[in-house]
Protein backbone atom coordinates (compact mmCIF):
# COMPACT_ATOMS: atom_id res chain seq x y z
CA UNK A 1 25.91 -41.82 0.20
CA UNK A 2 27.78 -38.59 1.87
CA UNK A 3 30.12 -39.38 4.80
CA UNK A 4 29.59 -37.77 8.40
CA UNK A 5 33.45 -36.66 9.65
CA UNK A 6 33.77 -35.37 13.23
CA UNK A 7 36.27 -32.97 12.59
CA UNK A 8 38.24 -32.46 16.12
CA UNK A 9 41.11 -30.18 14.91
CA UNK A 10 39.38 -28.14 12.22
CA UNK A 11 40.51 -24.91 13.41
CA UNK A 12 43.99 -26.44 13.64
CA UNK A 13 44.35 -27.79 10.30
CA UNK A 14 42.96 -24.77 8.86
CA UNK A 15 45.62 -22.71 10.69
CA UNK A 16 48.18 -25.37 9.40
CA UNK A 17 47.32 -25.50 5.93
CA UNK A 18 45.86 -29.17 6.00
CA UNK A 19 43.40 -29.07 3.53
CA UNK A 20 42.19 -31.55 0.66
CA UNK A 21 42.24 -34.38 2.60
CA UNK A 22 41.25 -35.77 6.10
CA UNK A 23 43.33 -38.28 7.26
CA UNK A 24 42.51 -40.86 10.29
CA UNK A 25 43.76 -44.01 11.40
CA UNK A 26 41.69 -45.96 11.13
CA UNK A 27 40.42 -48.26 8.36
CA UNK A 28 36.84 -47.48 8.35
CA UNK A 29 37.74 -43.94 6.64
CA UNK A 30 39.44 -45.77 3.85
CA UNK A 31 36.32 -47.77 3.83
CA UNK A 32 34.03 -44.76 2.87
CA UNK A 33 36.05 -44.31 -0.50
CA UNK A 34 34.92 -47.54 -2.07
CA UNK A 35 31.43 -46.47 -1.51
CA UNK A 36 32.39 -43.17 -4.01
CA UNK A 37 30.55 -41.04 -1.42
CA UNK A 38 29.11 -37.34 -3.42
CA UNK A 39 30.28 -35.01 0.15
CA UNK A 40 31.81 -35.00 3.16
CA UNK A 41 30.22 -33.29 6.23
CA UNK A 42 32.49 -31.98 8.69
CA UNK A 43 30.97 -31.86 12.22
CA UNK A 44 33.19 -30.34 15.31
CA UNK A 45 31.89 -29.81 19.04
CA UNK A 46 31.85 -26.28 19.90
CA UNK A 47 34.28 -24.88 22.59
CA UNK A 48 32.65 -25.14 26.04
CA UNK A 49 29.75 -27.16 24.73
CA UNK A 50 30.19 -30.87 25.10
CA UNK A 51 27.21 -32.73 23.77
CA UNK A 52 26.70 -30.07 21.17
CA UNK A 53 27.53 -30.60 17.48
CA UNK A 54 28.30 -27.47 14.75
CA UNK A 55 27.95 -28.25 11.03
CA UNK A 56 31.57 -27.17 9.88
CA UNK A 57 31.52 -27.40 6.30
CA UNK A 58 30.13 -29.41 3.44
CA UNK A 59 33.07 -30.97 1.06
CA UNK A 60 32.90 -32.21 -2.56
CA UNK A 61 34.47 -35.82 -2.07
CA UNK A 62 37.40 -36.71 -4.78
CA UNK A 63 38.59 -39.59 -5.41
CA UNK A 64 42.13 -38.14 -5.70
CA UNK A 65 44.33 -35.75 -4.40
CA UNK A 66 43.21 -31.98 -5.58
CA UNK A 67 45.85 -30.55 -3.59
CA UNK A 68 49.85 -32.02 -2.87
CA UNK A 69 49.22 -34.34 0.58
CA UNK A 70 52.08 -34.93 2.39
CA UNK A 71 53.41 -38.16 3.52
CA UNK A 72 51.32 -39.74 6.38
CA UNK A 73 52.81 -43.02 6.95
CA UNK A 74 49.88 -45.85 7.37
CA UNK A 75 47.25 -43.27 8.12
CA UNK A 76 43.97 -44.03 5.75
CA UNK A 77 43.00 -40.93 3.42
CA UNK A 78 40.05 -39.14 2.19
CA UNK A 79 40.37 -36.83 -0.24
CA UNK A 80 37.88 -33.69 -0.97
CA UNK A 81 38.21 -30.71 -3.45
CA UNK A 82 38.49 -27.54 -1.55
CA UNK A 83 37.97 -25.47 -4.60
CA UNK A 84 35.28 -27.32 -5.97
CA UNK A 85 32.00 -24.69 -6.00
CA UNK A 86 29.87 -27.57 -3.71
CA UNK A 87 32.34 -27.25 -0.89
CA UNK A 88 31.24 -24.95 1.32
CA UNK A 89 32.23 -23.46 4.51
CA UNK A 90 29.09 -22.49 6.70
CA UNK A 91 29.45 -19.21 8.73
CA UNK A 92 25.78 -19.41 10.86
CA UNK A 93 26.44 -23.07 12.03
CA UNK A 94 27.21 -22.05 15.68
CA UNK A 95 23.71 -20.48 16.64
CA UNK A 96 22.32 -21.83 19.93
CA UNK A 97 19.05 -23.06 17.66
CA UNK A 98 21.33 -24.65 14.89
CA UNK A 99 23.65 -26.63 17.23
CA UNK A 100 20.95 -28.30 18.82
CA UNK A 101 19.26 -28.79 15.52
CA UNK A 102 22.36 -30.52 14.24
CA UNK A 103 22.65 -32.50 17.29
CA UNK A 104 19.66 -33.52 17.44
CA UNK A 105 19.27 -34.90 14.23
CA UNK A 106 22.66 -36.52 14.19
CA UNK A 107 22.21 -37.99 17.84
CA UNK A 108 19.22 -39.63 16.55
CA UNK A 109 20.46 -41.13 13.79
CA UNK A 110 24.01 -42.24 15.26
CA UNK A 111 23.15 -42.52 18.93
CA UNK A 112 26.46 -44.66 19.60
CA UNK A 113 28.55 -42.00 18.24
CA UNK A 114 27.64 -39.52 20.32
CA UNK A 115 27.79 -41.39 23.17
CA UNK A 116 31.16 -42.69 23.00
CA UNK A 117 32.21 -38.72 21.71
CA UNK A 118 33.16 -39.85 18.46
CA UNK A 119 36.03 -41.31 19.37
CA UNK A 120 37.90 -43.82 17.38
CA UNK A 121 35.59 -44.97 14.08
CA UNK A 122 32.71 -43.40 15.60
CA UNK A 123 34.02 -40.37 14.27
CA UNK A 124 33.07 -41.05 10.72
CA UNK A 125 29.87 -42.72 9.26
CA UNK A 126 28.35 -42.97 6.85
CA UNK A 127 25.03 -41.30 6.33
CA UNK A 128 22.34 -42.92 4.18
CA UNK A 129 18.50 -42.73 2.63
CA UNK A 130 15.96 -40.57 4.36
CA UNK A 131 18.31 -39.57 7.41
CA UNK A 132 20.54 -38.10 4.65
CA UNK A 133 17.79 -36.22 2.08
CA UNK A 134 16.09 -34.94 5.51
CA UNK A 135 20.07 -33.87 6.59
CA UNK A 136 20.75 -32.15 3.02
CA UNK A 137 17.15 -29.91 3.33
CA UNK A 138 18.20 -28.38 6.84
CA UNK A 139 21.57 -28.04 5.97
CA UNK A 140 20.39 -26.36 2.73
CA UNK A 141 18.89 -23.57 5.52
CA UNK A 142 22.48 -22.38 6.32
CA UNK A 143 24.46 -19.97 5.55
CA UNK A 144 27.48 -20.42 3.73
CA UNK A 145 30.28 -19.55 1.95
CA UNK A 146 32.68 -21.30 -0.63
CA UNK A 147 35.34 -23.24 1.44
CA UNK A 148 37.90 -21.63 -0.95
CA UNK A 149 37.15 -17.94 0.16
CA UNK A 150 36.81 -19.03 4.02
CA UNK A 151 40.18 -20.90 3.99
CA UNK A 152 43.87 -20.67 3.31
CA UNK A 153 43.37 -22.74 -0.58
């Protein structure tokens, strides 16, 4: 199991230095932990393109803290390894013919998501069986780069 994360301030965290964990509050991200998922895959919608979806980056799930979290009151955590060598950062993700790749695949497979614009625990499911293994092989298409080198670590 790898967990789908719509990612909504990406470029704000980044900028911030929030990195190692992605933190939500609600309970069904808490959820995802006792499954022991093997990634996270961070989705954001491109500026000026509602309805579109951009692969962000592919994290190595930890069941720990890799980095020092701050305090975040009730908020449930996820943790991922930023250093790890399977996170990755992908730097083609925003091409006209990927985004509606992604989105196509992903509306497909979590049709309520997108249509309530992954708000509230629509923002993160969990993504399963042959959606997932047909998910890794395009994703595998991409270009990227080790999250490490592309972010603030």
């Amino acid at each position: 199991m790898d967990v789908f994360f719509y990612w909504k301030d990406f470029d704000k965290d980044m900028k911030a230095g929030r990195i190692g964990y992605l933190a939500s509050e609600r309970k069904k991200m808490a959820d995802m932990r006792l499954d022991y998922p093997d990634y996270i895959w961070a989705f954001r919608t491109p500026k000026g393109q509602k309805g579109l979806l951009e692969l962000v980056a592919r994290l190595k799930w930890s069941d720990s803290a890799a980095v020092p979290v701050p305090k975040l009151g009730n908020k449930s955590v996820i943790y991922y390894d930023p250093a790890h060598a399977d996170s990755q950062l992908f730097t083609d993700a925003g091409t006209e013919e990927q985004l509606a790749e992604i989105s196509s695949l992903i509306r497909r497979e979590f049709p309520k998501a997108f249509a309530a614009n992954f708000q509230g625990d629509h923002a993160v499911q969990a993504m399963r069986g042959d959606f997932l293994r047909q998910f890794r092989r395009v994703a595998e298409g991409y270009a990227s780069q080790p999250f490490k080198e592309g972010v603030p670590v």
